[in-house]
PDB file of N, CA and C in Angstrom:
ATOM      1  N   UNK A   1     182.904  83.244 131.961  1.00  0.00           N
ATOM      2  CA  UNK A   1     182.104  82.383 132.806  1.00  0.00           C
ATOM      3  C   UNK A   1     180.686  82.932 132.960  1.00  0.00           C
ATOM      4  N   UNK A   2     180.611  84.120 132.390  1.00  0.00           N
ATOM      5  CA  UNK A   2     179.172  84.485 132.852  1.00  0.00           C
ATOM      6  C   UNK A   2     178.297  83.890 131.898  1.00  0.00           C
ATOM      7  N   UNK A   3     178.947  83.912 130.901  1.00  0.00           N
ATOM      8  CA  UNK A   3     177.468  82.461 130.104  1.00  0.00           C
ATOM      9  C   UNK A   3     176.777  81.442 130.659  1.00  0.00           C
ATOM     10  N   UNK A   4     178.398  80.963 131.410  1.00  0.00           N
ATOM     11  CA  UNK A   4     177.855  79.468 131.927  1.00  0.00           C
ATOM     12  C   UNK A   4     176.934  79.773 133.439  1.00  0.00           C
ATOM     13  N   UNK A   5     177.026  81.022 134.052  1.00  0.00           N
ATOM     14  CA  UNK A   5     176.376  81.424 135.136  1.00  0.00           C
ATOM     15  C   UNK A   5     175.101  81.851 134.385  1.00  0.00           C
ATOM     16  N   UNK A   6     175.024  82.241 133.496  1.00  0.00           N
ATOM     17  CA  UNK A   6     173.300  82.444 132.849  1.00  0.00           C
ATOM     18  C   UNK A   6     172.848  81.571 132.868  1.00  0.00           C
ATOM     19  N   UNK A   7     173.412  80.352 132.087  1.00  0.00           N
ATOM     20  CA  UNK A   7     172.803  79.168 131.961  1.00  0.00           C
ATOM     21  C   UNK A   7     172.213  78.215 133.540  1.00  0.00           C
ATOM     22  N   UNK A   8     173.475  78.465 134.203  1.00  0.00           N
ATOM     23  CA  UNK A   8     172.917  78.208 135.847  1.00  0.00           C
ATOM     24  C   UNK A   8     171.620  78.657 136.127  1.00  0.00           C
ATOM     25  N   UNK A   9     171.534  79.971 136.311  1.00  0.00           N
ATOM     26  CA  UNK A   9     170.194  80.797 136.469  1.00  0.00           C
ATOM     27  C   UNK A   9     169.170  80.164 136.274  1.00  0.00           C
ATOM     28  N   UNK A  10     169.069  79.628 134.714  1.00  0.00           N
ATOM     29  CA  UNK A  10     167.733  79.436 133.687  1.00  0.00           C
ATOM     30  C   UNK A  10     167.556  77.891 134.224  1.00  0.00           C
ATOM     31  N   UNK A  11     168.654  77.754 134.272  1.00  0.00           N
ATOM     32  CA  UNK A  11     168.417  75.807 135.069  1.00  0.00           C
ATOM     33  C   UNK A  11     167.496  76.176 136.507  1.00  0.00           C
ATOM     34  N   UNK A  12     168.022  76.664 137.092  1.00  0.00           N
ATOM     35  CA  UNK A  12     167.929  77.257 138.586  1.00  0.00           C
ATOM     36  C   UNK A  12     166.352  77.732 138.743  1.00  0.00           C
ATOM     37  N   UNK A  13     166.222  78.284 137.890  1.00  0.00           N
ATOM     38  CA  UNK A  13     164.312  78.684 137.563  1.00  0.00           C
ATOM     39  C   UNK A  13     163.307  77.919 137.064  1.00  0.00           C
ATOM     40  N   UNK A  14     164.026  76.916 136.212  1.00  0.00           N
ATOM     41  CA  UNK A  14     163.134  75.961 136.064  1.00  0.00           C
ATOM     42  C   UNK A  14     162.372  76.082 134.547  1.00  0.00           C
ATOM     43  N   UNK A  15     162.909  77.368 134.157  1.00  0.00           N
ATOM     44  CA  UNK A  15     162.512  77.558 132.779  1.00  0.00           C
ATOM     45  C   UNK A  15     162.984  76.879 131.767  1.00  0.00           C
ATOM     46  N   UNK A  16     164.113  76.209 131.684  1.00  0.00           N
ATOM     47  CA  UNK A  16     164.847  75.799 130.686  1.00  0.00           C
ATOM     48  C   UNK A  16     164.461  74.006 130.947  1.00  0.00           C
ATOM     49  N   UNK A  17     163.672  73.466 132.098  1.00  0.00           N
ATOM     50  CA  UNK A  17     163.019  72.438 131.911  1.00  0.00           C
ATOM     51  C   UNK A  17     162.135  72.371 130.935  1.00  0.00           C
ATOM     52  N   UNK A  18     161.251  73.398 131.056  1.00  0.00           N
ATOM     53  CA  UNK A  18     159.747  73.664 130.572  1.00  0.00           C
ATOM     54  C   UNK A  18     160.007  73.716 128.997  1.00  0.00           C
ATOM     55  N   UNK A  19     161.477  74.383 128.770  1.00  0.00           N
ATOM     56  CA  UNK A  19     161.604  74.549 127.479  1.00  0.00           C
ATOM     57  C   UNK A  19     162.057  73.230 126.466  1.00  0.00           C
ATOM     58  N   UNK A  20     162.914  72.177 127.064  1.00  0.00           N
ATOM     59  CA  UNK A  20     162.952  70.940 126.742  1.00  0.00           C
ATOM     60  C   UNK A  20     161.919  69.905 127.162  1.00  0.00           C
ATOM     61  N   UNK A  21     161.213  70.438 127.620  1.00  0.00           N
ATOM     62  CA  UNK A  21     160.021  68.735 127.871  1.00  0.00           C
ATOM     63  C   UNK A  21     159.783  68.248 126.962  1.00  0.00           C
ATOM     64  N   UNK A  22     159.600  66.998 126.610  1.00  0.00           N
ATOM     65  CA  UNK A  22     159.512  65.910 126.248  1.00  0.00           C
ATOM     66  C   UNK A  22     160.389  65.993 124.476  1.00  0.00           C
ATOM     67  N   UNK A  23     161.790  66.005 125.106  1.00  0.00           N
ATOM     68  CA  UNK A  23     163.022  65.878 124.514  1.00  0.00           C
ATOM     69  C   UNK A  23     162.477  64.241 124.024  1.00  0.00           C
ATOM     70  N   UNK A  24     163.514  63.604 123.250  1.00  0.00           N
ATOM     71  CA  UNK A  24     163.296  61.952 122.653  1.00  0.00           C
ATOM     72  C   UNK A  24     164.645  61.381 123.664  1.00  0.00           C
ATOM     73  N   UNK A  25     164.841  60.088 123.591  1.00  0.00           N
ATOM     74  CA  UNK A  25     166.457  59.507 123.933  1.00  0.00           C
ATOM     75  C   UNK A  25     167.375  60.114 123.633  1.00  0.00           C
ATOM     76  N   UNK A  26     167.000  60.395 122.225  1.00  0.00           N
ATOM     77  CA  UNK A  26     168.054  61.098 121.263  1.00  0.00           C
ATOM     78  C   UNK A  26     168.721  61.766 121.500  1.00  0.00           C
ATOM     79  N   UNK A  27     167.596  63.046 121.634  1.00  0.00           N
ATOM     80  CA  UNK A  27     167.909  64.301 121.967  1.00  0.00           C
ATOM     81  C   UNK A  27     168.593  64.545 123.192  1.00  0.00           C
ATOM     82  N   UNK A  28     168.285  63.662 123.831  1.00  0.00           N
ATOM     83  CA  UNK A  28     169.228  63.651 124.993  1.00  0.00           C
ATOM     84  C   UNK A  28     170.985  63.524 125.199  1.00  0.00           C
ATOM     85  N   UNK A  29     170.905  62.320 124.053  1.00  0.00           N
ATOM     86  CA  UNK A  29     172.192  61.931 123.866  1.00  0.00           C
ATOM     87  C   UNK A  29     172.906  63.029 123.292  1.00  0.00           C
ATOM     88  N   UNK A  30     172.188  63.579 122.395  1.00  0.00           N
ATOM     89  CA  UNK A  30     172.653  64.733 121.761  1.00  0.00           C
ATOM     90  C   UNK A  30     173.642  66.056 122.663  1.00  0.00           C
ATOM     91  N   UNK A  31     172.444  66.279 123.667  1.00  0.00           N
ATOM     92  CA  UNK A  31     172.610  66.997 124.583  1.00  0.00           C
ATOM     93  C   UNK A  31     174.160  66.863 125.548  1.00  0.00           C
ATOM     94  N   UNK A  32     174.202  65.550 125.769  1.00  0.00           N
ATOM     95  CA  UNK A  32     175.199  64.665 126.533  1.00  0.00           C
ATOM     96  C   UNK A  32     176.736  64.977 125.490  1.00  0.00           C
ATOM     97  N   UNK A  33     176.047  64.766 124.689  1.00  0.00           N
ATOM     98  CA  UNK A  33     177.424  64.361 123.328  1.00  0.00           C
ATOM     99  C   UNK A  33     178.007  66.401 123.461  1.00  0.00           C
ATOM    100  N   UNK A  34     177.149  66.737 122.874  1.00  0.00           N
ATOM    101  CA  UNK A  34     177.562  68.559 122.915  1.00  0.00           C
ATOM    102  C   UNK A  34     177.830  68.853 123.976  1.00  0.00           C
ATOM    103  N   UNK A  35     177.779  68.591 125.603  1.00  0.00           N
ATOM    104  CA  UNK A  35     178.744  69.174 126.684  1.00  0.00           C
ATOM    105  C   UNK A  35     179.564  68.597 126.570  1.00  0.00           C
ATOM    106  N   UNK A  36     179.896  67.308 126.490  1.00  0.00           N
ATOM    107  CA  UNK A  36     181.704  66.776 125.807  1.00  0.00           C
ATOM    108  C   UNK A  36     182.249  67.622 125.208  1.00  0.00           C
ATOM    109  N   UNK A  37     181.591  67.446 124.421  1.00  0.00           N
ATOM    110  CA  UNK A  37     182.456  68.549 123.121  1.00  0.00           C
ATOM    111  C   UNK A  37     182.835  69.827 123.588  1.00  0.00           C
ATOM    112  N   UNK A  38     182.118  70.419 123.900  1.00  0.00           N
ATOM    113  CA  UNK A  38     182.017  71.921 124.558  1.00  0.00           C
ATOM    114  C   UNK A  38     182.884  71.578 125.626  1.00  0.00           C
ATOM    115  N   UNK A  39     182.749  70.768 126.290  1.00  0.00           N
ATOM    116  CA  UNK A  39     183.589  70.498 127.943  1.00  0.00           C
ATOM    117  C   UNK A  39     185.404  70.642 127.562  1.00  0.00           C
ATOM    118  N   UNK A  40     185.851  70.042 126.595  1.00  0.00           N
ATOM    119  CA  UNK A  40     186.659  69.387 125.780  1.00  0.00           C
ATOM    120  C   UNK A  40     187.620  70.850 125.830  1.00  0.00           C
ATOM    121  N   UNK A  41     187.125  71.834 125.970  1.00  0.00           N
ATOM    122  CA  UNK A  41     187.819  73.591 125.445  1.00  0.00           C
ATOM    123  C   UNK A  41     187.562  74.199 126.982  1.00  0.00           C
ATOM    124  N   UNK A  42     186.966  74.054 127.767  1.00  0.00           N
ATOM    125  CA  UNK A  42     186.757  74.858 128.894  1.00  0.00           C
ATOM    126  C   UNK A  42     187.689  74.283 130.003  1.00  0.00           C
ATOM    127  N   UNK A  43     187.945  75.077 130.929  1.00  0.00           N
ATOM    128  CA  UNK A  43     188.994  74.981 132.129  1.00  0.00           C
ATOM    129  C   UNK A  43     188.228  73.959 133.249  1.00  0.00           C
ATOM    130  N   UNK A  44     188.483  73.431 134.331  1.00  0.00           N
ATOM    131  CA  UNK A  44     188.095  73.050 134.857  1.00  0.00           C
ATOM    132  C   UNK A  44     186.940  73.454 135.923  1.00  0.00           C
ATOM    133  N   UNK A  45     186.934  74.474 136.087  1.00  0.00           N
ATOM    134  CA  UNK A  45     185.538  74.834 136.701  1.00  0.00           C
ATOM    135  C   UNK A  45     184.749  74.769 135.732  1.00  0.00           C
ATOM    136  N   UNK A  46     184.621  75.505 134.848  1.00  0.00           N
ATOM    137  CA  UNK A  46     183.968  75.322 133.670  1.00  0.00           C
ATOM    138  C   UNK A  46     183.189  74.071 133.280  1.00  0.00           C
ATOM    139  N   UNK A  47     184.232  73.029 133.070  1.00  0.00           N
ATOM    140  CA  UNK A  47     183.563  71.867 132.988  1.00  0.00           C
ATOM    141  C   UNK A  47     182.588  71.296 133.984  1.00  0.00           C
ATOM    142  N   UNK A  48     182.940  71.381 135.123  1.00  0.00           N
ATOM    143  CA  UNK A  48     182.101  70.947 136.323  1.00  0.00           C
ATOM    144  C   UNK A  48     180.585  71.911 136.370  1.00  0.00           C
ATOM    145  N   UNK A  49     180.576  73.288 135.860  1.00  0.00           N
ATOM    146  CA  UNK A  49     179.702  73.384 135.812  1.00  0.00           C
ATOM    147  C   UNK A  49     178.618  73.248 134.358  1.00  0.00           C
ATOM    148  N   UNK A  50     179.187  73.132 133.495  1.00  0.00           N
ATOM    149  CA  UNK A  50     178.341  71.859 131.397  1.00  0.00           C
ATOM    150  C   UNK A  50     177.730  70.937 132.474  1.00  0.00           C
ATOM    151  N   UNK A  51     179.045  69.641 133.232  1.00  0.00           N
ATOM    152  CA  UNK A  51     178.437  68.816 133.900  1.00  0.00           C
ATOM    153  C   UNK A  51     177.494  68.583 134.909  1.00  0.00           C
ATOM    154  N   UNK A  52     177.491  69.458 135.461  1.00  0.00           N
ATOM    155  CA  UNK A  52     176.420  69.716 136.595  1.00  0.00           C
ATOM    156  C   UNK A  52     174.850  70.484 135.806  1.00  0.00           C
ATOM    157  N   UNK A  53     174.694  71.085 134.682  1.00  0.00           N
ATOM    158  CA  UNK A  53     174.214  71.793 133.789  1.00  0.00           C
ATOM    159  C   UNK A  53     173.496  70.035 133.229  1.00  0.00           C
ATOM    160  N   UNK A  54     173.987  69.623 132.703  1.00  0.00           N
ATOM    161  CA  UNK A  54     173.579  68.416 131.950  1.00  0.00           C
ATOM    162  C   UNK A  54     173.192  67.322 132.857  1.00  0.00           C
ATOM    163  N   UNK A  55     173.859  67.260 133.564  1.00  0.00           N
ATOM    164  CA  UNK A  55     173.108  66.148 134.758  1.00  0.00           C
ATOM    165  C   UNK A  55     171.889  66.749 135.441  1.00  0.00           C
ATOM    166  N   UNK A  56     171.846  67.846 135.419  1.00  0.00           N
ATOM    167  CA  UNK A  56     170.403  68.068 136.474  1.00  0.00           C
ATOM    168  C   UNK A  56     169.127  68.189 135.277  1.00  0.00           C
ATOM    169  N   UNK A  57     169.825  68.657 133.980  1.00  0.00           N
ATOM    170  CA  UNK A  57     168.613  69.106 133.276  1.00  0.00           C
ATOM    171  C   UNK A  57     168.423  66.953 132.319  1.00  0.00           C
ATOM    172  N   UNK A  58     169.155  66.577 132.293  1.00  0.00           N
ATOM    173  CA  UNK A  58     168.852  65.020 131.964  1.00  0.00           C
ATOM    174  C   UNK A  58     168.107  64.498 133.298  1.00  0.00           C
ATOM    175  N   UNK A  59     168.557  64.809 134.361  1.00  0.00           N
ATOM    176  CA  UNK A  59     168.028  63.643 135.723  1.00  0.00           C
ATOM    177  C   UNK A  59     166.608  64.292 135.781  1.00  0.00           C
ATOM    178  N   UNK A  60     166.347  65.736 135.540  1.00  0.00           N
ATOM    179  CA  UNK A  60     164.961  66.176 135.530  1.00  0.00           C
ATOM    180  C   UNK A  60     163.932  65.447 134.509  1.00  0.00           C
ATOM    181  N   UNK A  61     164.393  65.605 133.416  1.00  0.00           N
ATOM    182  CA  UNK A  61     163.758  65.261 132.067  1.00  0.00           C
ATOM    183  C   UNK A  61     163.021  63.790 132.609  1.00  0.00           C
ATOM    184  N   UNK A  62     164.409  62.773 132.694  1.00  0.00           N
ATOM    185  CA  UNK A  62     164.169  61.586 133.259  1.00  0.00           C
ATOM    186  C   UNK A  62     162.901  61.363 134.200  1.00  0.00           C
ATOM    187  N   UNK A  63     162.500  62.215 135.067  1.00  0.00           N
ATOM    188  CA  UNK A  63     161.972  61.907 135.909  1.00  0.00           C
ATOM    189  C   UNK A  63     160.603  62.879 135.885  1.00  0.00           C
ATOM    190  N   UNK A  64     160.770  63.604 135.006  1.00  0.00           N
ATOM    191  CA  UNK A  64     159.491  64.150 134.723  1.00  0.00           C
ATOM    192  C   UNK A  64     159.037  62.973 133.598  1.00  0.00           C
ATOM    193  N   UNK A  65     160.209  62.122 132.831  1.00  0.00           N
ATOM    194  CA  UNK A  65     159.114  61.540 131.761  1.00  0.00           C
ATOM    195  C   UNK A  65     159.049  60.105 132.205  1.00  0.00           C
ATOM    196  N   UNK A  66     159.403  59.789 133.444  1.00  0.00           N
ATOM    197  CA  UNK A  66     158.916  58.293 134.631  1.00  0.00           C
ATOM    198  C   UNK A  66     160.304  58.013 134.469  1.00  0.00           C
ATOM    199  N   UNK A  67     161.580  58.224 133.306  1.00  0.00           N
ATOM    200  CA  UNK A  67     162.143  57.430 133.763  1.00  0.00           C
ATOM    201  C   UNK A  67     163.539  57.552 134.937  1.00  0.00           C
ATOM    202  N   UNK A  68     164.375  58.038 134.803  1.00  0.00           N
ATOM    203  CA  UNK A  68     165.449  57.937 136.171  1.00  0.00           C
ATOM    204  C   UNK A  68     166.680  57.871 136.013  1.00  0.00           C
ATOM    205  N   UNK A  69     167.193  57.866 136.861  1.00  0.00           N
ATOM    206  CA  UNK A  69     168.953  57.117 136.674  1.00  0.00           C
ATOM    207  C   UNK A  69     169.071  56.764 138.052  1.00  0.00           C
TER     208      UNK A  69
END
């Protein structure tokens, strides 16, 4: 789990926004599609935190690039 707690961190700082800005649709979907996948093998905390990982760094993106959910 400590991967997925690194990855928290880097979300958490705001660095790993800066590092995807101005991702395409695509890339997004992409993004979406690979925590499935990845989600698909991990235990249930685990998953909740890919999902929480992918929803904040998509709802950011979104709304840094006007659009939303």
């Amino acid at each position: 789990m400590s991967d997925l707690s690194a990855l928290l961190r880097l979300l958490e700082s705001g660095e790993l926004i800066r590092l995807v800005r101005g991702l395409s649709a695509a890339d997004q979907q992409v993004i979406k599609q690979l925590a499935q996948a990845l989600s698909a093998n991990l235990n249930p905390e685990q998953q909740q935190v890919v999902n929480e990982l992918v929803k904040t760094l998509i709802g950011n993106l979104d709304d840094k690039q006007g659009g939303g959910t």
